[in-house]
Protein backbone atom coordinates (compact mmCIF):
# COMPACT_ATOMS: atom_id res chain seq x y z
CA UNK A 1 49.59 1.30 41.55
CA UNK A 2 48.36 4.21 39.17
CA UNK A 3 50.54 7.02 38.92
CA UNK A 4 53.38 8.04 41.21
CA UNK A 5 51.56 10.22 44.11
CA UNK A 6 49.86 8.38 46.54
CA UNK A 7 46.97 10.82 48.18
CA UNK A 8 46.10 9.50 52.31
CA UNK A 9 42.32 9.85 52.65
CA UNK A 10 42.35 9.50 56.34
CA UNK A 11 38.74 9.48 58.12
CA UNK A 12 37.60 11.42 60.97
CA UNK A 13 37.46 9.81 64.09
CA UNK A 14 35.42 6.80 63.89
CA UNK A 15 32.17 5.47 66.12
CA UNK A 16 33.37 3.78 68.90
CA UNK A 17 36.73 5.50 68.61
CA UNK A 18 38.06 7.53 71.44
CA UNK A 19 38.06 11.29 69.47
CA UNK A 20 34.65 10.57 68.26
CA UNK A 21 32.20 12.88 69.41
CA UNK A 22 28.84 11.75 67.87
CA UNK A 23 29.92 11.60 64.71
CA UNK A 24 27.84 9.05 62.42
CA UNK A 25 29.46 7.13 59.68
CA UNK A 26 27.50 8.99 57.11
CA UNK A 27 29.05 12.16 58.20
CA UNK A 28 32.46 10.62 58.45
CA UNK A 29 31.98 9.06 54.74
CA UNK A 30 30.81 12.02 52.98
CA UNK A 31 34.18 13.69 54.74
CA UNK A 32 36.12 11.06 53.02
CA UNK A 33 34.57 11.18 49.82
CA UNK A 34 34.87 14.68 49.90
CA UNK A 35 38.70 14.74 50.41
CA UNK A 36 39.13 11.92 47.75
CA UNK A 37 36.99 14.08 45.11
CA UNK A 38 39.81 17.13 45.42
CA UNK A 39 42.68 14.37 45.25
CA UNK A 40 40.93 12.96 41.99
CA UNK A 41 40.21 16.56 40.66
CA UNK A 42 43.75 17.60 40.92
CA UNK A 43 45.20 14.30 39.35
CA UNK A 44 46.01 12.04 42.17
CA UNK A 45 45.09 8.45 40.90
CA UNK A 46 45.99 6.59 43.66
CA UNK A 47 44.45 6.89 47.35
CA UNK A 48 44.91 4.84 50.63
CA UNK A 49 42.38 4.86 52.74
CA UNK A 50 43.45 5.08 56.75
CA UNK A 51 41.51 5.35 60.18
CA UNK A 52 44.19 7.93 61.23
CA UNK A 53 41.77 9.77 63.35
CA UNK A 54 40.96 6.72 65.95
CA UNK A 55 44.73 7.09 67.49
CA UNK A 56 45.60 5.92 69.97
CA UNK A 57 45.12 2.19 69.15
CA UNK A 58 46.30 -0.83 69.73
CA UNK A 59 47.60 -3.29 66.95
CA UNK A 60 44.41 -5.96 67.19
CA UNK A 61 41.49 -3.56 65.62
CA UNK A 62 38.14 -3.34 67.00
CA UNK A 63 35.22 -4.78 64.93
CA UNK A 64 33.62 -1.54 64.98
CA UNK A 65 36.14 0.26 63.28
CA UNK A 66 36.63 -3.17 60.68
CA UNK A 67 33.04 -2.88 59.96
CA UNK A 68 32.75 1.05 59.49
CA UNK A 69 36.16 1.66 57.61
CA UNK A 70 34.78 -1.14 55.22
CA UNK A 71 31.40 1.07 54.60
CA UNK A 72 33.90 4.04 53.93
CA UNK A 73 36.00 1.71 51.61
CA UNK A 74 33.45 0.71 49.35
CA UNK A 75 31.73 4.05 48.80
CA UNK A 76 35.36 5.48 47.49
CA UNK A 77 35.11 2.30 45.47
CA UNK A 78 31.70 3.47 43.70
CA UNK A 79 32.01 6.49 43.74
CA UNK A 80 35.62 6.84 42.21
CA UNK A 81 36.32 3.67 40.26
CA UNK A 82 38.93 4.43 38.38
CA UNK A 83 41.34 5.14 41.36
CA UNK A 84 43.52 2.85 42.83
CA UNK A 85 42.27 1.77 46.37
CA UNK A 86 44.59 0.86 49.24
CA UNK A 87 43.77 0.34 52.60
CA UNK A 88 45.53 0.67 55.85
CA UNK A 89 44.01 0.19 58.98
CA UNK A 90 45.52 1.13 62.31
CA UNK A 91 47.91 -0.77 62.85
CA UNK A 92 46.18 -4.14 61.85
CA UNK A 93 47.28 -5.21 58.78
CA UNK A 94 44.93 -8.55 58.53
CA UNK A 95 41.97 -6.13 59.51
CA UNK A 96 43.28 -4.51 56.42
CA UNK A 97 43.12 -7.00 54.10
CA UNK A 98 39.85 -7.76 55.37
CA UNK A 99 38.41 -4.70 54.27
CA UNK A 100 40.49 -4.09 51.41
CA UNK A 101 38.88 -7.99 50.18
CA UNK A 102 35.53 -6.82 51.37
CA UNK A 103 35.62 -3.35 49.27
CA UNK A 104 37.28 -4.14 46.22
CA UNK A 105 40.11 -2.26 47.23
CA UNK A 106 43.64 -2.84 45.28
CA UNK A 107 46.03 -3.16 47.69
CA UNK A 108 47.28 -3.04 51.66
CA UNK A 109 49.90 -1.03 53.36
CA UNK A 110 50.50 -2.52 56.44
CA UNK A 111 52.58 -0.01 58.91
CA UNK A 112 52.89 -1.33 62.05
CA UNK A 113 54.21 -3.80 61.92
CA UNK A 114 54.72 -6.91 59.25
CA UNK A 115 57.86 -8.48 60.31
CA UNK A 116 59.90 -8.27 63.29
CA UNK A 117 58.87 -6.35 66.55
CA UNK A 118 59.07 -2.58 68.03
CA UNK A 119 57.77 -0.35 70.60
CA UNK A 120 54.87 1.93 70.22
CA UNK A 121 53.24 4.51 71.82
CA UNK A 122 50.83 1.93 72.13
CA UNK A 123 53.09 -0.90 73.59
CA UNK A 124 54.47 -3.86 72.01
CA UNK A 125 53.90 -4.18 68.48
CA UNK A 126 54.98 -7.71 66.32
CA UNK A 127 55.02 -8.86 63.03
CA UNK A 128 51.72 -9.66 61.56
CA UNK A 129 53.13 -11.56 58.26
CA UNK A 130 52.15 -14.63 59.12
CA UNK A 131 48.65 -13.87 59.91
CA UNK A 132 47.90 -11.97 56.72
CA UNK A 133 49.62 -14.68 54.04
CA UNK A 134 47.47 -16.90 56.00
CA UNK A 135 44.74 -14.93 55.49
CA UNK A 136 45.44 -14.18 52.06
CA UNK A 137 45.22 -18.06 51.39
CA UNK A 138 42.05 -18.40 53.33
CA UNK A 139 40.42 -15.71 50.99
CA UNK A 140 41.93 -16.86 47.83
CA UNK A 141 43.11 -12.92 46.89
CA UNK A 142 45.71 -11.90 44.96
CA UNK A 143 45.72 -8.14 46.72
CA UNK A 144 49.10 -6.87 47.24
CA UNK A 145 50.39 -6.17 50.64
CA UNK A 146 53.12 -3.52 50.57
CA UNK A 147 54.81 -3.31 54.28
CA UNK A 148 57.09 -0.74 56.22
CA UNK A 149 60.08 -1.88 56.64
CA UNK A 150 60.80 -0.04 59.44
CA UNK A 151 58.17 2.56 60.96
CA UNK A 152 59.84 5.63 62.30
CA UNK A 153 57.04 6.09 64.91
CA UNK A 154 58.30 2.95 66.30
CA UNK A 155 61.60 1.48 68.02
CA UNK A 156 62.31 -1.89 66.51
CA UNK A 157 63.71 -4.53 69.15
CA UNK A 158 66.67 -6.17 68.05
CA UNK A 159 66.82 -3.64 64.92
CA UNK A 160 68.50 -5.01 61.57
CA UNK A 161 70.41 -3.86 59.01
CA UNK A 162 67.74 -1.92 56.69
CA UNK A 163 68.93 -3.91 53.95
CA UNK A 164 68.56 -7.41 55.85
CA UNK A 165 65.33 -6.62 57.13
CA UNK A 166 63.63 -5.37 53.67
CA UNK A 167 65.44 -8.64 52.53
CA UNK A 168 63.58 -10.32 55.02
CA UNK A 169 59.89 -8.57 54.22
CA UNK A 170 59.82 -9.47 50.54
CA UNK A 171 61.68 -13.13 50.69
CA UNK A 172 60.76 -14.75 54.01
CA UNK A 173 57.27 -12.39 54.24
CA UNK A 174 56.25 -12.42 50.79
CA UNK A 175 55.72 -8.64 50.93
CA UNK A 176 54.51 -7.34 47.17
CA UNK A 177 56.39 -3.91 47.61
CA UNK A 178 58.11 -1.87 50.40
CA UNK A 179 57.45 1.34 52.09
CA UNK A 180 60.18 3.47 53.53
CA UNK A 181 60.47 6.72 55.47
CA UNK A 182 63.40 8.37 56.98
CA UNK A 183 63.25 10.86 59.50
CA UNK A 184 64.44 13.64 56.33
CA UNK A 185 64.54 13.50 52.33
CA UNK A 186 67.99 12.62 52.69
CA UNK A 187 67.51 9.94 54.93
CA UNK A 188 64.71 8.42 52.48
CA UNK A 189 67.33 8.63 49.54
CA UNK A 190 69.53 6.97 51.35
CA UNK A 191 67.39 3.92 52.67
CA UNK A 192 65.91 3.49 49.06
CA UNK A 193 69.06 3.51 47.44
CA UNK A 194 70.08 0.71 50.05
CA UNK A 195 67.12 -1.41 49.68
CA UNK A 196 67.38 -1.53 45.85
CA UNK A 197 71.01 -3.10 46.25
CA UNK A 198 69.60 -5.73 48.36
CA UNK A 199 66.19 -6.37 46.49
CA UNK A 200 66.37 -5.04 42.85
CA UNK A 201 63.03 -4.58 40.91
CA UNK A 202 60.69 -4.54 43.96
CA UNK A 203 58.49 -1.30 43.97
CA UNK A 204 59.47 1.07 46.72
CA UNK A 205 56.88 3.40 47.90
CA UNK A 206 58.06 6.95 50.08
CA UNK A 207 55.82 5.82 53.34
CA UNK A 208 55.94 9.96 54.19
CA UNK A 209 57.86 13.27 54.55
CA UNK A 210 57.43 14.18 50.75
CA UNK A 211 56.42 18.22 50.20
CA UNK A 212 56.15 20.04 47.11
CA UNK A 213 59.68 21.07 47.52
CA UNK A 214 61.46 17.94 47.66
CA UNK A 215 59.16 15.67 45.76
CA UNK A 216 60.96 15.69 42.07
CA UNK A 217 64.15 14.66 44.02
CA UNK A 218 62.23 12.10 46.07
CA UNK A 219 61.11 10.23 42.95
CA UNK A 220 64.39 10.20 41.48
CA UNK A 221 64.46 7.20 43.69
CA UNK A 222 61.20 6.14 44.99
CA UNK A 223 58.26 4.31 42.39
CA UNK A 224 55.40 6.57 44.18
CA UNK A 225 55.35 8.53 46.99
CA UNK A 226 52.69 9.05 49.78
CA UNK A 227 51.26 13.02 50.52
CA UNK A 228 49.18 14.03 53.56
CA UNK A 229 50.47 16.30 55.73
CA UNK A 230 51.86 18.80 53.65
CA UNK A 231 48.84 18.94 51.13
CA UNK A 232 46.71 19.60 54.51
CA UNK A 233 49.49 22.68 55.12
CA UNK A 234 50.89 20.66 58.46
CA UNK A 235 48.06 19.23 60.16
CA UNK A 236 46.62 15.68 58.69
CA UNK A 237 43.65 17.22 61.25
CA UNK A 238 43.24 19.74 58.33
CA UNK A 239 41.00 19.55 54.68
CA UNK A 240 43.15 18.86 51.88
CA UNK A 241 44.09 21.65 50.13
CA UNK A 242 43.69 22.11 46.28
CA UNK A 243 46.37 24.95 45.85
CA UNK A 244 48.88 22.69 47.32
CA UNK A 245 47.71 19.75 46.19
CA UNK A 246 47.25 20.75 42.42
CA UNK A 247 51.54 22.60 43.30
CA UNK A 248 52.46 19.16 44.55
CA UNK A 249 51.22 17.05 41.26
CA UNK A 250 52.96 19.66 39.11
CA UNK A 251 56.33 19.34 41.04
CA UNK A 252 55.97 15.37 40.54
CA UNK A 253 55.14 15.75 36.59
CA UNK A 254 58.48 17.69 36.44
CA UNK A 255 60.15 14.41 37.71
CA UNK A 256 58.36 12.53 35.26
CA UNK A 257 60.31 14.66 32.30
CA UNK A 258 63.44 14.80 34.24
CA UNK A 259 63.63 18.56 35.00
């Protein structure tokens, strides 16, 4: 991971999606490419890229949406080399590491769901893990695959302790690094702080909730912390802004120095 802001380049609503209305996947990649360019220009070095706009979904993805979000992946791959590339596809994280292998991406978040099992909007959601390591194998990557612990969209079944179940992700899962996100700052203080008594020197990631207001607090605690909604003043529907953007990198540079 470069840096310690993590900028969500999430696509408009892809062909075969249901909120697609037309839209080709050279429209919808100059779109992304356009929102990555601000991020880069205002000093965000690392991006995920996520097919936020094809909601709802299902866990298994469609090969439509493999296939296009891997056209979208590469061009932010040529076009912006010297980012960081993740990739997180909705909510499939072996679809993920498909594309992220495909692209030349650097890493996977995988959301819903890598261990365990919850409820979704979408229904029953379970634990991919096995699927992707085996995957990984098959491909013969070394991409990382940082996983939610626990996604606050979702209702786990049979929840564990936070600690246990990060425990779980990185030594039973193999995860490379951990997401969290509370439901509040606080919250996502308190969960990191938790996680690195149980599992000590693996990266934590801030899965959401960070503004320009709390983010120097935020990574007090956290190695890097994801930005979308508030950069895109509420609504991930939104353009990025490069006001708040550009006020958001500043307020993590303070945390860099301490102030």
């Amino acid at each position: 991971m470069k840096g310690r802001v993590i900028g969500m380049v999430q696509t408009r609503p892809l062909p075969g999606s249901y909120r697609n209305r037309g839209e080709r996947i050279s429209f919808i990649t100059e779109q992304a490419l356009e929102e990555t360019r601000i991020l880069a220009e205002c000093g965000v070095q690392s991006v995920i890229l996520q097919n936020m706009g094809d909601m709802p979904i299902r866990q298994q993805s469609t090969p439509e949406a493999i296939a296009y979000l891997s056209v979208v992946a590469q061009a932010i791959r040529r076009s912006f080399p010297a980012l960081c590339l993740g990739v997180l596809v909705n909510w499939d994280g072996v679809a993920a590491l498909a594309v992220a292998d495909a692209a030349g991406a650097d890493f996977v978040r995988v959301e819903h769901l890598y261990t365990g099992a919850e409820v979704t909007s979408a229904g029953l959601l379970q634990g991919q893990c096995c699927e992707i390591t085996a995957l990984k194998r098959k491909l013969g990557t070394d991409i990382p695959v940082y996983a939610d612990v626990w996604e606050r969209h979702g209702i786990p079944l049979c929840p564990q302790p936070l600690d246990e179940a990060a425990w779980q992700c990185v030594h039973e899962a193999f995860a490379d690094g951990l997401f969290l996100c509370g439901k509040n700052a606080q919250e996502s203080l308190s969960m990191a702080r938790q996680v690195r008594q149980r599992v000590p020197g693996i990266p934590l990631f801030l899965g959401g909730g960070a503004t320009g207001d709390n983010v120097r607090v935020l990574l007090q605690e956290y190695d890097a912390v994801c930005v979308a909604t508030w950069i895109k003043n509420g609504d991930m529907r939104n353009p990025v802004d490069p006001d708040r953007t550009r006020y958001f990198m500043e307020q993590a540079a303070l945390a860099e120095v301490g102030t």
